[in-house]
PDB file of N, CA and C in Angstrom:
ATOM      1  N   UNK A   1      16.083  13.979 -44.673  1.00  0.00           N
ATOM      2  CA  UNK A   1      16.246  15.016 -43.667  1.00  0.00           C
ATOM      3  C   UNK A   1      17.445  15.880 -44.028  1.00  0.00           C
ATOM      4  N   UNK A   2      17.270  17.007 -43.656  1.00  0.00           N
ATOM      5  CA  UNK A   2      18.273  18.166 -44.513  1.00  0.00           C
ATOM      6  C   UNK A   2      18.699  18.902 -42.991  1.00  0.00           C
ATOM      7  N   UNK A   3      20.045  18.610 -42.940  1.00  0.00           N
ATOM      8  CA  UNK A   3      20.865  19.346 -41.610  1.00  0.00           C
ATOM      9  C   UNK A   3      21.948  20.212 -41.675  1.00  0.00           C
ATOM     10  N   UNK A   4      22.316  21.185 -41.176  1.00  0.00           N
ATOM     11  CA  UNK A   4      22.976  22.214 -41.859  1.00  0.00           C
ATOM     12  C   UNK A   4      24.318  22.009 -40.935  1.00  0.00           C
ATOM     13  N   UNK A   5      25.351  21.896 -41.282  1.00  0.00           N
ATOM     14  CA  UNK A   5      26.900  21.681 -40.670  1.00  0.00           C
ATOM     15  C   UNK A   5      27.044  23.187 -40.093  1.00  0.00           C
ATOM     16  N   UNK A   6      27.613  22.949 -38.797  1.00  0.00           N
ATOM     17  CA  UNK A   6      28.002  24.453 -37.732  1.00  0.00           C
ATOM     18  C   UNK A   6      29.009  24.750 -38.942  1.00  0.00           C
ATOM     19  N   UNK A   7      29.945  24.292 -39.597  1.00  0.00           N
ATOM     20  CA  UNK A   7      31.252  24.531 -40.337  1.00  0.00           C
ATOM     21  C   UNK A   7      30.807  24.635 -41.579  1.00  0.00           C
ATOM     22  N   UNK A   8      29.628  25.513 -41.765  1.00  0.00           N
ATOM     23  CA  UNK A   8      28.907  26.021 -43.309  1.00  0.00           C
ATOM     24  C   UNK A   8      30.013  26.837 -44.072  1.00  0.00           C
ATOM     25  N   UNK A   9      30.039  26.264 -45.277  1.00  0.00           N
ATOM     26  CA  UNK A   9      30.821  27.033 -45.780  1.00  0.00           C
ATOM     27  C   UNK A   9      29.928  27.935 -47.283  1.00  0.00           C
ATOM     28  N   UNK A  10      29.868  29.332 -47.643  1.00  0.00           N
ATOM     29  CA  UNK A  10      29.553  29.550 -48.330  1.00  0.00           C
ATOM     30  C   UNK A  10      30.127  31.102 -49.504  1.00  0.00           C
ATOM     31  N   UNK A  11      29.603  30.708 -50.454  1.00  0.00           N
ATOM     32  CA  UNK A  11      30.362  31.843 -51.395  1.00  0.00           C
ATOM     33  C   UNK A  11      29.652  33.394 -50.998  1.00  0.00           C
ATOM     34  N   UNK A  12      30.250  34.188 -51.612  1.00  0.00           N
ATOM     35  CA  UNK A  12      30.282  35.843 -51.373  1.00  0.00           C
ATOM     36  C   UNK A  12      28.935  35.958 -51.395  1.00  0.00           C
ATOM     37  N   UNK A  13      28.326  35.624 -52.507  1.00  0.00           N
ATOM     38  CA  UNK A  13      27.095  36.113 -52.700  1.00  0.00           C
ATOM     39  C   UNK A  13      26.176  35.541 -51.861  1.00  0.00           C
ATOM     40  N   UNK A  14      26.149  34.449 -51.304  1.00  0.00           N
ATOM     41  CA  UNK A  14      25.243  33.325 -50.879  1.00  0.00           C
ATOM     42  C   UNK A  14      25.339  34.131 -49.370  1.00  0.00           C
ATOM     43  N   UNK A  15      26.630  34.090 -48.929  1.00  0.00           N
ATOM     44  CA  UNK A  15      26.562  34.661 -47.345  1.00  0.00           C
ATOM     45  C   UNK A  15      25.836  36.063 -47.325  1.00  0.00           C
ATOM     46  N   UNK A  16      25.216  36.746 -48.475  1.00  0.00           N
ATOM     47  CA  UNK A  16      24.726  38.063 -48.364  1.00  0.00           C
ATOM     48  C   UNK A  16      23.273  37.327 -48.099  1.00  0.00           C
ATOM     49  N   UNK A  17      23.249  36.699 -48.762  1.00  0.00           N
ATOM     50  CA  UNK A  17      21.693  35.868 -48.761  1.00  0.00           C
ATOM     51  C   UNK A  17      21.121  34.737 -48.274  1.00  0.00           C
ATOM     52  N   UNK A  18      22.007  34.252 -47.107  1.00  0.00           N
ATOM     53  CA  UNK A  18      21.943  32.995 -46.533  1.00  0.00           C
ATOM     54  C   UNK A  18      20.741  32.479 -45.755  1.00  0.00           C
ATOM     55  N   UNK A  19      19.639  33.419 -45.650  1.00  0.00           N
ATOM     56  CA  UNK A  19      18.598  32.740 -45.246  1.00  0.00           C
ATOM     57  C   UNK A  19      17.499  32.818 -46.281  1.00  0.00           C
ATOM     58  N   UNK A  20      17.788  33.029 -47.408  1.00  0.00           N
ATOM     59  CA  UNK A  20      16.859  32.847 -48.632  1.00  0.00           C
ATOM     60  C   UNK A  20      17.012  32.021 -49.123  1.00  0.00           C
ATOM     61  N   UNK A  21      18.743  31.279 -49.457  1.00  0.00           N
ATOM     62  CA  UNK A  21      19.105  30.093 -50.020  1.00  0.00           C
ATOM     63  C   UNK A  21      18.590  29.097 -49.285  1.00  0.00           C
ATOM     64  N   UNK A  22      18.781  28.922 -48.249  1.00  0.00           N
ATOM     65  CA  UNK A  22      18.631  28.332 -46.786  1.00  0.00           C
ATOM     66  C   UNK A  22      17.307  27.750 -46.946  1.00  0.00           C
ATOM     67  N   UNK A  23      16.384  28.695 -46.912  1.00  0.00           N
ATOM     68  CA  UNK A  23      14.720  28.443 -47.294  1.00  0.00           C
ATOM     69  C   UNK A  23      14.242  27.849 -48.926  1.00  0.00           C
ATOM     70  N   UNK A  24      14.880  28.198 -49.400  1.00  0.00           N
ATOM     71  CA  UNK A  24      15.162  27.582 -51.006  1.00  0.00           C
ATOM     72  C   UNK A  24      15.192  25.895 -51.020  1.00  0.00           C
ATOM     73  N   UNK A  25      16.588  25.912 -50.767  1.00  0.00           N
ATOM     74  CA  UNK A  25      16.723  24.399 -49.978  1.00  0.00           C
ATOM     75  C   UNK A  25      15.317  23.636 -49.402  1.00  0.00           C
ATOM     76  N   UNK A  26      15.166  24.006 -48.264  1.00  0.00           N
ATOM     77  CA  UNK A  26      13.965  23.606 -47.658  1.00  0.00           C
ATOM     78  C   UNK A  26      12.648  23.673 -47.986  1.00  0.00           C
ATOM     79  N   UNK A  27      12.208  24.306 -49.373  1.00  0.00           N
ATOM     80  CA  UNK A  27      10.962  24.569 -49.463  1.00  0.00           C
ATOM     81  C   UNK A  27      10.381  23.793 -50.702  1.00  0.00           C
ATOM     82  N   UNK A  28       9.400  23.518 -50.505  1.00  0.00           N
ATOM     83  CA  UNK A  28       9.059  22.496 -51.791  1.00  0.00           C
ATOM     84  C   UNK A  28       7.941  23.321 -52.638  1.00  0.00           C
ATOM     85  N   UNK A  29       7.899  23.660 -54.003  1.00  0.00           N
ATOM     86  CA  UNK A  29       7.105  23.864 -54.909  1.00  0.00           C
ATOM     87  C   UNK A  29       6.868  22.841 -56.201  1.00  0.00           C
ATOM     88  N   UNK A  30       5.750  22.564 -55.494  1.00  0.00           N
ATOM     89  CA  UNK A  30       5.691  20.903 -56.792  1.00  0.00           C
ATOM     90  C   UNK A  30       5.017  21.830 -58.380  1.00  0.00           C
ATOM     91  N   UNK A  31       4.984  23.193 -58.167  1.00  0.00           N
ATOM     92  CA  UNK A  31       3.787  23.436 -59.581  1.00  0.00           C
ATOM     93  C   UNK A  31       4.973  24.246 -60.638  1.00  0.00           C
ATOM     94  N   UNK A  32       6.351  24.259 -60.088  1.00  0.00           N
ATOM     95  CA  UNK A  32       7.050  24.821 -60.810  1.00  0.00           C
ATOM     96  C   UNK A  32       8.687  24.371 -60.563  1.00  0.00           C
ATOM     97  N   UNK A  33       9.810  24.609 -61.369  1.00  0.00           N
ATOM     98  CA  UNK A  33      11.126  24.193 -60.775  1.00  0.00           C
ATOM     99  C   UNK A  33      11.620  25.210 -60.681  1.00  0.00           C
ATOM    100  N   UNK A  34      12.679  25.608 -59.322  1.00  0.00           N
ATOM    101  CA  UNK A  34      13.386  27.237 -58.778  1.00  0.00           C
ATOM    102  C   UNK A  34      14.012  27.612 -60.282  1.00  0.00           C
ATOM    103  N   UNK A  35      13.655  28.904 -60.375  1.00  0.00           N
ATOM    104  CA  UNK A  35      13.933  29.468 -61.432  1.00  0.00           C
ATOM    105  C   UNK A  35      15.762  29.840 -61.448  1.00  0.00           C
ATOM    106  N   UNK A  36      16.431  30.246 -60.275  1.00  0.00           N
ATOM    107  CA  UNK A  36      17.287  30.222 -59.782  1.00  0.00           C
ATOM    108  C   UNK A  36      18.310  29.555 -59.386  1.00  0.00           C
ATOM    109  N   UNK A  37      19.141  28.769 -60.018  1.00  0.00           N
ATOM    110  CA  UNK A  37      20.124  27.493 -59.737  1.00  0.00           C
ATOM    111  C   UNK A  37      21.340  27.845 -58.952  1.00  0.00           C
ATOM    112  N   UNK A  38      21.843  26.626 -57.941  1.00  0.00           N
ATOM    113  CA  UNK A  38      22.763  27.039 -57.800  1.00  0.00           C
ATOM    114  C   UNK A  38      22.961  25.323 -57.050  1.00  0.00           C
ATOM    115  N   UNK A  39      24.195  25.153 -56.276  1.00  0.00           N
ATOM    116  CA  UNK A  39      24.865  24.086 -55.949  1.00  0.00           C
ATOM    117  C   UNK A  39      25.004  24.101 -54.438  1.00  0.00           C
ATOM    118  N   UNK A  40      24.976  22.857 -54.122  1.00  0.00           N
ATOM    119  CA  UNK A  40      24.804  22.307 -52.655  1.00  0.00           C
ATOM    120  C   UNK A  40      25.828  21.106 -52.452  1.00  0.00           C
ATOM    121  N   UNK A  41      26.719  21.547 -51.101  1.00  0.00           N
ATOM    122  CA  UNK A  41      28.196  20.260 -50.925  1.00  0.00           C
ATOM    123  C   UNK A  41      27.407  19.615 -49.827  1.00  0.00           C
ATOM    124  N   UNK A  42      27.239  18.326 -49.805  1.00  0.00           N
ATOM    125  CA  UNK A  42      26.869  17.619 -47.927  1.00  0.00           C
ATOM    126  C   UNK A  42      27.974  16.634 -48.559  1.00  0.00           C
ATOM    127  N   UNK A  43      28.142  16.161 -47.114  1.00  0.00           N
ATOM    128  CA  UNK A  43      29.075  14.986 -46.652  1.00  0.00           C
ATOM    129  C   UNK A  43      28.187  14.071 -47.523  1.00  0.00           C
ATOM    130  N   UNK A  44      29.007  12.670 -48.332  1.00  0.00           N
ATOM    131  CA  UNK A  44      28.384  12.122 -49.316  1.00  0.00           C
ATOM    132  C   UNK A  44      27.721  11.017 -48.467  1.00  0.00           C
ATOM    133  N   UNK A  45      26.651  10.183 -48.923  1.00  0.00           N
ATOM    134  CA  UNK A  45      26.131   9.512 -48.671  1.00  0.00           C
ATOM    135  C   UNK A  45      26.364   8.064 -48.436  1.00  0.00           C
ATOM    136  N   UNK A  46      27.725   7.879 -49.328  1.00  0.00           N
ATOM    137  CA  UNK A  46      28.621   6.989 -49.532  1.00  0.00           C
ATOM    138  C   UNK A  46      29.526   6.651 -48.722  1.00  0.00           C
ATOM    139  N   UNK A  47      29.822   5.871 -47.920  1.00  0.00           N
ATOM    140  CA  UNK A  47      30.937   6.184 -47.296  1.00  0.00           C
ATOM    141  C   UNK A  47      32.485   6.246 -47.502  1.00  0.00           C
ATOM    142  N   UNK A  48      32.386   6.005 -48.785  1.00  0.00           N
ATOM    143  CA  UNK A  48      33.666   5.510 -49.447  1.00  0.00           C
ATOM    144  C   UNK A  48      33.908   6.915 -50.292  1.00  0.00           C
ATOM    145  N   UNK A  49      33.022   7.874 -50.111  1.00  0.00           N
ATOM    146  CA  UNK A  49      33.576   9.083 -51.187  1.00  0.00           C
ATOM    147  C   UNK A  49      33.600   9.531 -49.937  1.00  0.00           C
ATOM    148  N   UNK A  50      33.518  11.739 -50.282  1.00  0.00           N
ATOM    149  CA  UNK A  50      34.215  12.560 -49.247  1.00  0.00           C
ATOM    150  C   UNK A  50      32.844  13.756 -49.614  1.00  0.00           C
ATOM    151  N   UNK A  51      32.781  13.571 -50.760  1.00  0.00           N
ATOM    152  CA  UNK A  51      31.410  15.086 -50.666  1.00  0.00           C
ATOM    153  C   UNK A  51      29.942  14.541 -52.376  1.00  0.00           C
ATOM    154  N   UNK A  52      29.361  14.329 -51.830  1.00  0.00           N
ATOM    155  CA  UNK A  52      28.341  14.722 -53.185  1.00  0.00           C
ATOM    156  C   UNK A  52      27.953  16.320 -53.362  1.00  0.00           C
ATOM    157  N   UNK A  53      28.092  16.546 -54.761  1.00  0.00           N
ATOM    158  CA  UNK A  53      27.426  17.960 -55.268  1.00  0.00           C
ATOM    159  C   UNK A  53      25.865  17.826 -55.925  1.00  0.00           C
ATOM    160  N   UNK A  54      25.482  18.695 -54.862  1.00  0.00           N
ATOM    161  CA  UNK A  54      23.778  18.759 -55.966  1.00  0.00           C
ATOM    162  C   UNK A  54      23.420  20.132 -56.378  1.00  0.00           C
ATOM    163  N   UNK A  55      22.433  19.972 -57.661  1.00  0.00           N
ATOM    164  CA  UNK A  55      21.716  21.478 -57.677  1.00  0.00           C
ATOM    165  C   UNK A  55      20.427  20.765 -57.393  1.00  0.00           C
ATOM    166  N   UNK A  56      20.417  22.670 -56.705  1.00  0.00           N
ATOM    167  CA  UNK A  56      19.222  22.420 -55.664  1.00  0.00           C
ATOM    168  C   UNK A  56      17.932  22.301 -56.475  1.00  0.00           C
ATOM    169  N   UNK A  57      17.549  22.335 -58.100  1.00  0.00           N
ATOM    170  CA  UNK A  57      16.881  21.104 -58.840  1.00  0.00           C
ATOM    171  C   UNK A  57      16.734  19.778 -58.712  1.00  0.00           C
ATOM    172  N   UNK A  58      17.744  19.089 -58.001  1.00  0.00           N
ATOM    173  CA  UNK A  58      17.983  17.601 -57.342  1.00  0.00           C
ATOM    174  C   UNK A  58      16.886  17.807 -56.460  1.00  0.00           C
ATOM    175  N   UNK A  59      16.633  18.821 -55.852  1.00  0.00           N
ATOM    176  CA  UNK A  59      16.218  18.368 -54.324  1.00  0.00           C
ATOM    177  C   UNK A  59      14.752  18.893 -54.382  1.00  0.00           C
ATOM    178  N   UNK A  60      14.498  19.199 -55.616  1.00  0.00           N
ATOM    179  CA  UNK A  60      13.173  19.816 -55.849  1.00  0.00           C
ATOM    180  C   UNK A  60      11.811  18.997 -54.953  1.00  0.00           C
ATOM    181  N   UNK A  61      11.800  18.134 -55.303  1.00  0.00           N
ATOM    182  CA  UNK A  61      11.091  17.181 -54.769  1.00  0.00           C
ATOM    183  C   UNK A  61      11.376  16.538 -53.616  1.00  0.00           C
ATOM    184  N   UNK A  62      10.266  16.684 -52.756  1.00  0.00           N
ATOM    185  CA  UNK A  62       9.937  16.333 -51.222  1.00  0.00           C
ATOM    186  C   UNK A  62      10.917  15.004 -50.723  1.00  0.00           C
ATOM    187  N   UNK A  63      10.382  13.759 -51.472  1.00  0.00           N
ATOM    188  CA  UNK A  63      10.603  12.383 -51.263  1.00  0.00           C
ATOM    189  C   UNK A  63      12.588  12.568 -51.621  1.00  0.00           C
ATOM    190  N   UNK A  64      12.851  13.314 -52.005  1.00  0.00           N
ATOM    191  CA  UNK A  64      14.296  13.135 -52.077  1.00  0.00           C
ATOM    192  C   UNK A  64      14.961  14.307 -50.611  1.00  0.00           C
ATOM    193  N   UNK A  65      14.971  14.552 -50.208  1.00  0.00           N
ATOM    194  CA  UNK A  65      15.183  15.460 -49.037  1.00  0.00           C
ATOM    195  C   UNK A  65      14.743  14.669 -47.617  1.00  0.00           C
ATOM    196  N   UNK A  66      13.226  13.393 -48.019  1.00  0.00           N
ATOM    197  CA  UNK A  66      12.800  12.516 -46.706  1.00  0.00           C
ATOM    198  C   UNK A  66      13.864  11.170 -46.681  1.00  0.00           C
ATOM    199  N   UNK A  67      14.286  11.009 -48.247  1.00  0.00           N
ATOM    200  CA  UNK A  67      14.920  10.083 -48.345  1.00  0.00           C
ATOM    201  C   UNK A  67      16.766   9.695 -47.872  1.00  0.00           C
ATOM    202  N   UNK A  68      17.455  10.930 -48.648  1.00  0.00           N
ATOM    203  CA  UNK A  68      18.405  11.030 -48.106  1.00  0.00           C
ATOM    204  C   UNK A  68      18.702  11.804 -46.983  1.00  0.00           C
ATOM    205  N   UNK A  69      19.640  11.623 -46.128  1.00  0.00           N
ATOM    206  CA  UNK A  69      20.300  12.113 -45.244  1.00  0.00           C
ATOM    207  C   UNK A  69      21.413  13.248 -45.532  1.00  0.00           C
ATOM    208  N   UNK A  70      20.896  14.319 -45.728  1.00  0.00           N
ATOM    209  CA  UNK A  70      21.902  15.528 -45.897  1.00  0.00           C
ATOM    210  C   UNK A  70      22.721  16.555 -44.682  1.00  0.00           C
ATOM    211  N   UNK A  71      23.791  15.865 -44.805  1.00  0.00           N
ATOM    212  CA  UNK A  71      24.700  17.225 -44.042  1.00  0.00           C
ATOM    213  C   UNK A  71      25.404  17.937 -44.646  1.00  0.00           C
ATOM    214  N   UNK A  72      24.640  19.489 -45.140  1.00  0.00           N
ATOM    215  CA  UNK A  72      25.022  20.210 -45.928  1.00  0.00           C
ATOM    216  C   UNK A  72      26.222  20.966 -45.434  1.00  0.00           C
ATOM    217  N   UNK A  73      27.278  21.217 -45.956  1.00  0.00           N
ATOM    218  CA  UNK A  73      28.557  21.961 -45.816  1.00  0.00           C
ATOM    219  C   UNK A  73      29.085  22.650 -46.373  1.00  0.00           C
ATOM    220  N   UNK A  74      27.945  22.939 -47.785  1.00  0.00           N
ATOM    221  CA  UNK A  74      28.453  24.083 -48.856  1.00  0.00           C
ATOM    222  C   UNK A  74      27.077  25.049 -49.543  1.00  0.00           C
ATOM    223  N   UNK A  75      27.497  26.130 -49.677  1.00  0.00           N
ATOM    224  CA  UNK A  75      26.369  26.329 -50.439  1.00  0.00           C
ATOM    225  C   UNK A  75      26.946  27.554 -51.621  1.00  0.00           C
ATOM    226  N   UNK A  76      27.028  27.234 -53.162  1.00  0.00           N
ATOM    227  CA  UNK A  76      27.365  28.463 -54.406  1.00  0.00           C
ATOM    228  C   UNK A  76      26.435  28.049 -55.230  1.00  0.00           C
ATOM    229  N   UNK A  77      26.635  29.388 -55.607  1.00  0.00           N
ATOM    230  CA  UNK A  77      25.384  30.065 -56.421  1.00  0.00           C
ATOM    231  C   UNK A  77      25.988  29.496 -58.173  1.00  0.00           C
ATOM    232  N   UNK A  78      26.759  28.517 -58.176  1.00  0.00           N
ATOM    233  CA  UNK A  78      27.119  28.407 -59.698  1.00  0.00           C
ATOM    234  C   UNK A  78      28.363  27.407 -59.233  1.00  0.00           C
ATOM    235  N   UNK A  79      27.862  26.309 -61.061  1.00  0.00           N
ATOM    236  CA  UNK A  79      28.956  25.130 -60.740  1.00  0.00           C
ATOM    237  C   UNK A  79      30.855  25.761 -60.366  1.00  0.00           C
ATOM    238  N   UNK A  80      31.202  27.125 -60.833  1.00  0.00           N
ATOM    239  CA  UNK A  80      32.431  27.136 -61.806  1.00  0.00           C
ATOM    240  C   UNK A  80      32.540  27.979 -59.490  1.00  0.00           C
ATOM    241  N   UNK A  81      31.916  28.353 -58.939  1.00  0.00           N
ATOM    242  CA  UNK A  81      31.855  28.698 -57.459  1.00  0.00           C
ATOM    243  C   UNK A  81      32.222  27.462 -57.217  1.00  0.00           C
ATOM    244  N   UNK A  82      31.292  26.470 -56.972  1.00  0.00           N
ATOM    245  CA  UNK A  82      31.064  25.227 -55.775  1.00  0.00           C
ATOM    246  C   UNK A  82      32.747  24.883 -55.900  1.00  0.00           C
ATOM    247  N   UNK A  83      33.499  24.698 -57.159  1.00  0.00           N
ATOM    248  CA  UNK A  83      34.619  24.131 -56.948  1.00  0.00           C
ATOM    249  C   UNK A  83      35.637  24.636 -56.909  1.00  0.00           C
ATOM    250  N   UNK A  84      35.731  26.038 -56.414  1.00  0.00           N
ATOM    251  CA  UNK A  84      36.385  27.033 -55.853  1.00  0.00           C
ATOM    252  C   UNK A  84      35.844  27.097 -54.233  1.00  0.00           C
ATOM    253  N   UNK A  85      35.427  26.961 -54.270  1.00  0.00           N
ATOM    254  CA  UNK A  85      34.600  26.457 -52.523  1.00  0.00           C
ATOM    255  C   UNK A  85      34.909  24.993 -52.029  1.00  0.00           C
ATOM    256  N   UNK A  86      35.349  24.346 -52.524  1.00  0.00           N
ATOM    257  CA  UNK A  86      35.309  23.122 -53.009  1.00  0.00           C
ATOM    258  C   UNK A  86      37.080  23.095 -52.297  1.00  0.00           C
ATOM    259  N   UNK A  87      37.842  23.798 -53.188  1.00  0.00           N
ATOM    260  CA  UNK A  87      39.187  23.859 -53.261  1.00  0.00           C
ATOM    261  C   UNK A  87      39.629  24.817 -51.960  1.00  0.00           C
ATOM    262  N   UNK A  88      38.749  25.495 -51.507  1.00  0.00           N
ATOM    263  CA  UNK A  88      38.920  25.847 -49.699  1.00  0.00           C
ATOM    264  C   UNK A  88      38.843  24.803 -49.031  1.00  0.00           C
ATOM    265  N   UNK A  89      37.685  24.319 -49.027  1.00  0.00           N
ATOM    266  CA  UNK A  89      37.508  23.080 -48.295  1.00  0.00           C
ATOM    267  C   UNK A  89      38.612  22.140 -47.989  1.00  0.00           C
ATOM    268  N   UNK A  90      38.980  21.789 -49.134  1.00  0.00           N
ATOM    269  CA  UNK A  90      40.347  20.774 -49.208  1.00  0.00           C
ATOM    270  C   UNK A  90      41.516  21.461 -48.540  1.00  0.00           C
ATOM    271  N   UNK A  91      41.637  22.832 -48.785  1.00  0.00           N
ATOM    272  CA  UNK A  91      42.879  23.498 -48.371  1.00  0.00           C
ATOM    273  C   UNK A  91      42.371  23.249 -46.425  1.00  0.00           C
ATOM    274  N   UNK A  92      41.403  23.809 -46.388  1.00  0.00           N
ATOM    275  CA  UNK A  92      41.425  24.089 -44.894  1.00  0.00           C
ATOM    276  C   UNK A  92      41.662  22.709 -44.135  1.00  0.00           C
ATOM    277  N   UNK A  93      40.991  21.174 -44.978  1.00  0.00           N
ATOM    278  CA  UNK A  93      41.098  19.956 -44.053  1.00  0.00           C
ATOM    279  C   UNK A  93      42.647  19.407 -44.171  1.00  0.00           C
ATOM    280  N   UNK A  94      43.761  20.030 -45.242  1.00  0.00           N
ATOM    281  CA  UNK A  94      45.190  19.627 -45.443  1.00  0.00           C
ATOM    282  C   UNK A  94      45.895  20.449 -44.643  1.00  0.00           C
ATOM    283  N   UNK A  95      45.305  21.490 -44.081  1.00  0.00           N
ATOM    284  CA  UNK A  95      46.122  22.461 -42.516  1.00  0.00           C
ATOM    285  C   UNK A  95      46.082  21.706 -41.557  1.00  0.00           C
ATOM    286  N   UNK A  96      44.835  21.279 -41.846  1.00  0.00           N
ATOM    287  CA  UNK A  96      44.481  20.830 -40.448  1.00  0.00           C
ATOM    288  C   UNK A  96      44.998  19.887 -39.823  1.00  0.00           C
ATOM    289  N   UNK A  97      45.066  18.663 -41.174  1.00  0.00           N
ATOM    290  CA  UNK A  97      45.243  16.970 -40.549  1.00  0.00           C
ATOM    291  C   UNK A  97      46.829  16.891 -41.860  1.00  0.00           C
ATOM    292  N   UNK A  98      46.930  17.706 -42.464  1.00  0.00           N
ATOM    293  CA  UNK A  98      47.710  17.084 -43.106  1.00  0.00           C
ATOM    294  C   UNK A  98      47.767  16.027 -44.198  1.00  0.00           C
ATOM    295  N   UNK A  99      46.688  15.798 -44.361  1.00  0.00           N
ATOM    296  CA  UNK A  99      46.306  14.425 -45.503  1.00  0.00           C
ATOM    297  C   UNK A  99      44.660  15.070 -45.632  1.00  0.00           C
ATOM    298  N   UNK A 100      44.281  14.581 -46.898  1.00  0.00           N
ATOM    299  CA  UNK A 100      42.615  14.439 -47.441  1.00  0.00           C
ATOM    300  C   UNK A 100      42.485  13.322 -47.718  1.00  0.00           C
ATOM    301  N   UNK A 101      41.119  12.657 -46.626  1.00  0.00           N
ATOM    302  CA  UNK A 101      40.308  11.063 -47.308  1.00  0.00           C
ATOM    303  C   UNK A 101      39.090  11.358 -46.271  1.00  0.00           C
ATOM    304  N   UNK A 102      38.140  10.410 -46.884  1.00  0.00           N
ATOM    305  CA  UNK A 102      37.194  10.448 -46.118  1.00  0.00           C
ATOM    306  C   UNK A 102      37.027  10.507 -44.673  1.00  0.00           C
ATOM    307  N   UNK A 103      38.157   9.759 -43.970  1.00  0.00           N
ATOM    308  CA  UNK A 103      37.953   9.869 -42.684  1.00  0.00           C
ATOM    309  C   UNK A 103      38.421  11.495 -42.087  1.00  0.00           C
ATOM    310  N   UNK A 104      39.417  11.818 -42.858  1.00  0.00           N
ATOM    311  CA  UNK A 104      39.859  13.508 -42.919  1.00  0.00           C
ATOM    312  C   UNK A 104      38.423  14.619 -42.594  1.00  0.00           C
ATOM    313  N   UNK A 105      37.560  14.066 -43.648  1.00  0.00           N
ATOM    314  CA  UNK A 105      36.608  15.036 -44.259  1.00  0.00           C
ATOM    315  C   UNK A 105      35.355  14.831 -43.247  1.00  0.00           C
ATOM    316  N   UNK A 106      35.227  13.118 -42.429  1.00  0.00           N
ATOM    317  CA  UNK A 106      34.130  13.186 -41.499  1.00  0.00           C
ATOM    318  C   UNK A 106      34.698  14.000 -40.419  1.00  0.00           C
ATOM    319  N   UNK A 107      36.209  13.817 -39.624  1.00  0.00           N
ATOM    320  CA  UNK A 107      36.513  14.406 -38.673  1.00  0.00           C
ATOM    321  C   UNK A 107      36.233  15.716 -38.221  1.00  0.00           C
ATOM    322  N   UNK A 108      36.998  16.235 -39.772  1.00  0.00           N
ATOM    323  CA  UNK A 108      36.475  17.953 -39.982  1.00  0.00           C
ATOM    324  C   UNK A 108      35.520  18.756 -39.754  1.00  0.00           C
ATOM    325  N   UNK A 109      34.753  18.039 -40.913  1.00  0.00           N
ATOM    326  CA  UNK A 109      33.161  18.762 -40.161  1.00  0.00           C
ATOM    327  C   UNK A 109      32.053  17.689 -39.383  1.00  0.00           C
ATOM    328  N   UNK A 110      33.147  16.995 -38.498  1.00  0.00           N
ATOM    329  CA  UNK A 110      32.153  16.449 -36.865  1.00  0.00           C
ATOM    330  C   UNK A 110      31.217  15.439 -36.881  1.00  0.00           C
ATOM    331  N   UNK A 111      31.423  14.865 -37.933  1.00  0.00           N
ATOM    332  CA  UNK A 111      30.210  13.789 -38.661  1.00  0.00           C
ATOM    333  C   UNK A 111      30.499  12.670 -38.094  1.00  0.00           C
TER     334      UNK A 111
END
């Protein structure tokens, strides 16, 4: 199941296009892979980390989107973005609380 965080964070280009990526994400084409790459942050699955990164090639397939539990919180159009997006993220949860760890990073975005 794929759930989108109120505290979306996304790059320049992506916020011009945020309901195409959006649908990208969500849409399954089994007869071809998105010609178009780009990178996806959710809260990790783990509880012991703070974020998994995917390209949205990961998620191509149905059974991985029914399988994991995604609370997406990022969305760039390119690896050398996500971790410049990445490095907001961190800045904004060290204003906030003053420290970064997982429990930092569930608080933040409400998880």
């Amino acid at each position: 199941m794929v759930s989108w965080n109120p505290k979306l964070y996304a790059s320049e280009e992506v916020k011009k296009h945020l309901r195409t990526y959006k649908r990208r994400i969500l849409k399954n084409n089994y007869k071809k892979l998105p010609l178009k790459q780009f990178r996806i942050i959710a809260i990790s699955s783990n509880p012991n980390n703070c974020f998994d990164i995917y390209s949205n090639t990961e998620l191509w397939l149905d059974y991985h989107k029914k399988e994991m539990n995604l609370e997406i919180v990022g969305i760039a159009e390119s690896e050398e973005i996500c971790n410049e997006l990445l490095q907001e993220i961190v800045m904004d949860i060290l204003r906030e609380y003053d420290s970064f760890d997982k429990n930092c990073v569930r608080d933040y975005f409400e998880v």
